[in-house]
C-alpha atoms as a PDB file:
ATOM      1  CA  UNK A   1      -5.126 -14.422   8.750  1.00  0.00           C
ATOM      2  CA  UNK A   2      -2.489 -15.009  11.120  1.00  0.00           C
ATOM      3  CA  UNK A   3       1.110 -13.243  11.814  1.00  0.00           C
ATOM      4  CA  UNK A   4       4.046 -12.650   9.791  1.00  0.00           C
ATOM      5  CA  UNK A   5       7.625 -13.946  10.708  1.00  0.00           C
ATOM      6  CA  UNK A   6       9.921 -11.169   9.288  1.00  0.00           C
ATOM      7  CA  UNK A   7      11.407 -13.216   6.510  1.00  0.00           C
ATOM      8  CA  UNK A   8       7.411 -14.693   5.518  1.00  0.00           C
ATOM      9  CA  UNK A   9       6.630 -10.647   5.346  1.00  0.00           C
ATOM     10  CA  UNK A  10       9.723  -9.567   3.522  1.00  0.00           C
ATOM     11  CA  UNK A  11       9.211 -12.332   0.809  1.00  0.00           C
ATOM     12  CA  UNK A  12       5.683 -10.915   0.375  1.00  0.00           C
ATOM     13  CA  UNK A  13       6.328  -7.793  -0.054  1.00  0.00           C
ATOM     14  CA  UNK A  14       8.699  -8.939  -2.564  1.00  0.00           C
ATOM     15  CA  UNK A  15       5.895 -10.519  -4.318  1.00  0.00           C
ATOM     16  CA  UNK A  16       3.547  -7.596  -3.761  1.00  0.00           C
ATOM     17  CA  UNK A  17       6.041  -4.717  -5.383  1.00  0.00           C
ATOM     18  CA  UNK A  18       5.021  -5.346  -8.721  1.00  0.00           C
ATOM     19  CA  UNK A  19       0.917  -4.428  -7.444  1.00  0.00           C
ATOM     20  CA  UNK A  20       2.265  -1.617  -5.269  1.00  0.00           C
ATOM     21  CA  UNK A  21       3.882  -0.274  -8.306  1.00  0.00           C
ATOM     22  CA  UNK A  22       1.271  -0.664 -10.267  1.00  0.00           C
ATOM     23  CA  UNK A  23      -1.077   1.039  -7.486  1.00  0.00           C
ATOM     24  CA  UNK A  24       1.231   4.319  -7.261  1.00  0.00           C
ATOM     25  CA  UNK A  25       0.924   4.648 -11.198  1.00  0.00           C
ATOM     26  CA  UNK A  26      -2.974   4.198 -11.562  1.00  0.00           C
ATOM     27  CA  UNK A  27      -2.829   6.381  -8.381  1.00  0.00           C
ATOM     28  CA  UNK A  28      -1.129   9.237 -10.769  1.00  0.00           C
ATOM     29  CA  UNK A  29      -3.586   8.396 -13.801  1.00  0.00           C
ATOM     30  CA  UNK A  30      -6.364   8.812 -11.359  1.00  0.00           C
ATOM     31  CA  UNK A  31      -5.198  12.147 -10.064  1.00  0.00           C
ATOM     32  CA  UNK A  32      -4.842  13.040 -13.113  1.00  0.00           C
ATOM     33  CA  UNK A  33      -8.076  12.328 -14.787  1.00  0.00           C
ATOM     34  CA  UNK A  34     -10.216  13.442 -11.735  1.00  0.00           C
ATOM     35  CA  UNK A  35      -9.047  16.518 -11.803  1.00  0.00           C
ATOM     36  CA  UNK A  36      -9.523  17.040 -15.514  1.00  0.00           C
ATOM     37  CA  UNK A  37     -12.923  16.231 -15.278  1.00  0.00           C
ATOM     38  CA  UNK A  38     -13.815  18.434 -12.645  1.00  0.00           C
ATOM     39  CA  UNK A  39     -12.240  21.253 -14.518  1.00  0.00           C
ATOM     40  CA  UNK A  40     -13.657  20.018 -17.852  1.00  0.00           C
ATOM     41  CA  UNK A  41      -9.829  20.458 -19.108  1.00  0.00           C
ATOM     42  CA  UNK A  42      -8.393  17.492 -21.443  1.00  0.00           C
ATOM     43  CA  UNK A  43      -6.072  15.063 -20.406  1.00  0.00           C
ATOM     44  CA  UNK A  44      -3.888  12.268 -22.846  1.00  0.00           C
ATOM     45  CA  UNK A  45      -4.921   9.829 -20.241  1.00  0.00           C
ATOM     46  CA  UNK A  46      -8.664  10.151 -21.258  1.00  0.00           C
ATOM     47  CA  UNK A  47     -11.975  10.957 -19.243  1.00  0.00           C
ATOM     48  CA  UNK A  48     -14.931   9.220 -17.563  1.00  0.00           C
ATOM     49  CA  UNK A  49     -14.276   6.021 -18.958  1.00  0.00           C
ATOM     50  CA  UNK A  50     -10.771   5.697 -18.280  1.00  0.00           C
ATOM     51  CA  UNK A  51     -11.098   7.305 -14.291  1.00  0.00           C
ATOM     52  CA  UNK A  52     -13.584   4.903 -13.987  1.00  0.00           C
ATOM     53  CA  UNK A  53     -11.946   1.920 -15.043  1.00  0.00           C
ATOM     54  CA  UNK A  54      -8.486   3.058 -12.988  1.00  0.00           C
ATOM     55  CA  UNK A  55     -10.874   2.985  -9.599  1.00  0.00           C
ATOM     56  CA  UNK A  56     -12.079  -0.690 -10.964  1.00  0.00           C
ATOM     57  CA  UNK A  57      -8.637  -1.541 -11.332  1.00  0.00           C
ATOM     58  CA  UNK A  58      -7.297   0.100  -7.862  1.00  0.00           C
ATOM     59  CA  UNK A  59      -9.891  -1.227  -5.874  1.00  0.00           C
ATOM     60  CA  UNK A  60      -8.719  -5.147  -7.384  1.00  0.00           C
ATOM     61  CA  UNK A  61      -4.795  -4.139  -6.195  1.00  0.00           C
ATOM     62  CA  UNK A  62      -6.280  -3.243  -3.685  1.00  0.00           C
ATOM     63  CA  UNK A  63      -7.817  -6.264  -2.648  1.00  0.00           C
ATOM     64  CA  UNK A  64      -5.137  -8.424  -4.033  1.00  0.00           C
ATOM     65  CA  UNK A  65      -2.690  -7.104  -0.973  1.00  0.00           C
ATOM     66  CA  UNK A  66      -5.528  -7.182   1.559  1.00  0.00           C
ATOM     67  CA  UNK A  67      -6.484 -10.905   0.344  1.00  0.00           C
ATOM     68  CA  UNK A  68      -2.471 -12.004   1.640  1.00  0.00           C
ATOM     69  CA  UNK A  69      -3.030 -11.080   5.202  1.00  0.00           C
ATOM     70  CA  UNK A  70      -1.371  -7.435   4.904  1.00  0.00           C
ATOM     71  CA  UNK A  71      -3.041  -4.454   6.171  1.00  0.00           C
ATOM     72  CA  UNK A  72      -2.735  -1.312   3.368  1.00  0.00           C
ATOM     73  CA  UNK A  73      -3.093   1.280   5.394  1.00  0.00           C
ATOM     74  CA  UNK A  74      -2.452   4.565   3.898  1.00  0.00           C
ATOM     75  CA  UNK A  75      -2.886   5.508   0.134  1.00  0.00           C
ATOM     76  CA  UNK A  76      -1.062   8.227  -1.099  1.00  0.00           C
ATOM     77  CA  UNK A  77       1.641   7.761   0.132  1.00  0.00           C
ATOM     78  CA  UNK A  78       1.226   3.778   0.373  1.00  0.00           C
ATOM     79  CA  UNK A  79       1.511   2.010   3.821  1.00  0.00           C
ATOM     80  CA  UNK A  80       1.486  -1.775   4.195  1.00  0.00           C
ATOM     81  CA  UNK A  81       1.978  -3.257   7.678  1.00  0.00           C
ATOM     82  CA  UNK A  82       2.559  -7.365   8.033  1.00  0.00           C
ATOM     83  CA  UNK A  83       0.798  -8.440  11.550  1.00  0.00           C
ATOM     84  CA  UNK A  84       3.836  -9.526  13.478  1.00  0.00           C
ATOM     85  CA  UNK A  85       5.004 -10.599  16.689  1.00  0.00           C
ATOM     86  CA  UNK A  86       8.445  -9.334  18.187  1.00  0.00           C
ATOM     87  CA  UNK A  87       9.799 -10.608  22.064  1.00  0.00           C
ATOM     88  CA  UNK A  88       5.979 -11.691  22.378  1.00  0.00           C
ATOM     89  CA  UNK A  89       4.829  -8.158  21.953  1.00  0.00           C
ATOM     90  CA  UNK A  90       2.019  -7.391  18.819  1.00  0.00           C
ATOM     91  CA  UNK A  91       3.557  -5.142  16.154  1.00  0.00           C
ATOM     92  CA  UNK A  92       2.962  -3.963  12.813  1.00  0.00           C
ATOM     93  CA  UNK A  93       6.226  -4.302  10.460  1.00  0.00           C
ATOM     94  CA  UNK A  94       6.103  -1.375   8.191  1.00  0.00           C
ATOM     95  CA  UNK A  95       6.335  -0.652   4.713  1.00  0.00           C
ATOM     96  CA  UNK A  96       5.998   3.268   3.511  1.00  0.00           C
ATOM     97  CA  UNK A  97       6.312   4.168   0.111  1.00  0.00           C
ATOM     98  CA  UNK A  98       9.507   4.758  -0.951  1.00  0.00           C
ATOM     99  CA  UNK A  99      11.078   2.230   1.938  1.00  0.00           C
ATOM    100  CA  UNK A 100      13.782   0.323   0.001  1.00  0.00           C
ATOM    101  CA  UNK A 101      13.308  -2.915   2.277  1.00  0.00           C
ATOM    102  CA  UNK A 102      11.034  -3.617   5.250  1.00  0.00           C
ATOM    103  CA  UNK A 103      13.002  -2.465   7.972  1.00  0.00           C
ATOM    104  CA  UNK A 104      10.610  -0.623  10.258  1.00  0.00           C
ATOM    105  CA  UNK A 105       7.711  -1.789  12.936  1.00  0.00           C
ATOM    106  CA  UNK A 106       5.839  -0.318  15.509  1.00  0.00           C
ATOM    107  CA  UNK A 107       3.752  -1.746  18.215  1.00  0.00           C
ATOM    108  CA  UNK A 108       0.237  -2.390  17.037  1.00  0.00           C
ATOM    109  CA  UNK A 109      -1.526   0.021  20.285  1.00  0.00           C
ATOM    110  CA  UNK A 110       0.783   3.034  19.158  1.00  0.00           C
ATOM    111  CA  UNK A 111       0.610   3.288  15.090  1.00  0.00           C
ATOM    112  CA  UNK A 112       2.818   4.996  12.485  1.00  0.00           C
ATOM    113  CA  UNK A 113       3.728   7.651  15.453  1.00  0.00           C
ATOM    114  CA  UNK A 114       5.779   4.802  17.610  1.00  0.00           C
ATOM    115  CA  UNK A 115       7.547   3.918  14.373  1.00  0.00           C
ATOM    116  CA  UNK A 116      10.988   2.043  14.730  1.00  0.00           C
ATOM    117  CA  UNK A 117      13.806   0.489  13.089  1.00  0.00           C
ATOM    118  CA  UNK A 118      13.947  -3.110  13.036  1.00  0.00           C
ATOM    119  CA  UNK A 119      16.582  -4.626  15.297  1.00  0.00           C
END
């Protein structure tokens, strides 16, 4: 896939917040259930059926935001980063959970550590 100009990022993450939503609830519901079934406690959610079918699920969000080019790169809490290139230098623009807009990027050679506000 190639790089993301910041509006062609910000109008997929658009897109995607409906699938990142959806990720951070199964996320829960997964939590949830895993840990009732290694206590053998009871949960509303469920049990082996339902935890399995919540990883099924996660793993195709999962893919779905992979399959546009976007790099998820933390899970709990979410992290997307849109290959990008700013004054001819590789970055990462940066989407965290709980971000309100994509307004952050770092260089691609330093990580989340070198994070930065967009100019």
């Amino acid at each position: 896939m190639g790089l993301f100009t910041l509006p062609e990022a910000r109008h997929e993450l658009d897109r995607l917040r409906p699938v990142l939503a959806e990720i951070v609830a199964l996320r829960a519901d997964a939590a949830e259930l895993s840990a009732a079934l290694a206590t053998g406690e009871s949960t509303g959610l469920g049990g082996l059926p339902e935890f399995k079918a919540a990883q099924a699920r996660l793993d195709d969000l999962m893919s779905t935001v992979q399959a546009t080019g976007a790099e998820l790169k933390g899970f709990a809490p979410l992290l997307v980063d849109f290959p990008s290139e700013l004054d001819g230098v590789p970055v990462l623009l940066c989407w965290l959970e709980g971000d309100t807009g994509l307004d952050w990027y770092h260089r691609a050679d330093l990580g989340f550590a070198g994070r930065r506000r967009l100019p």
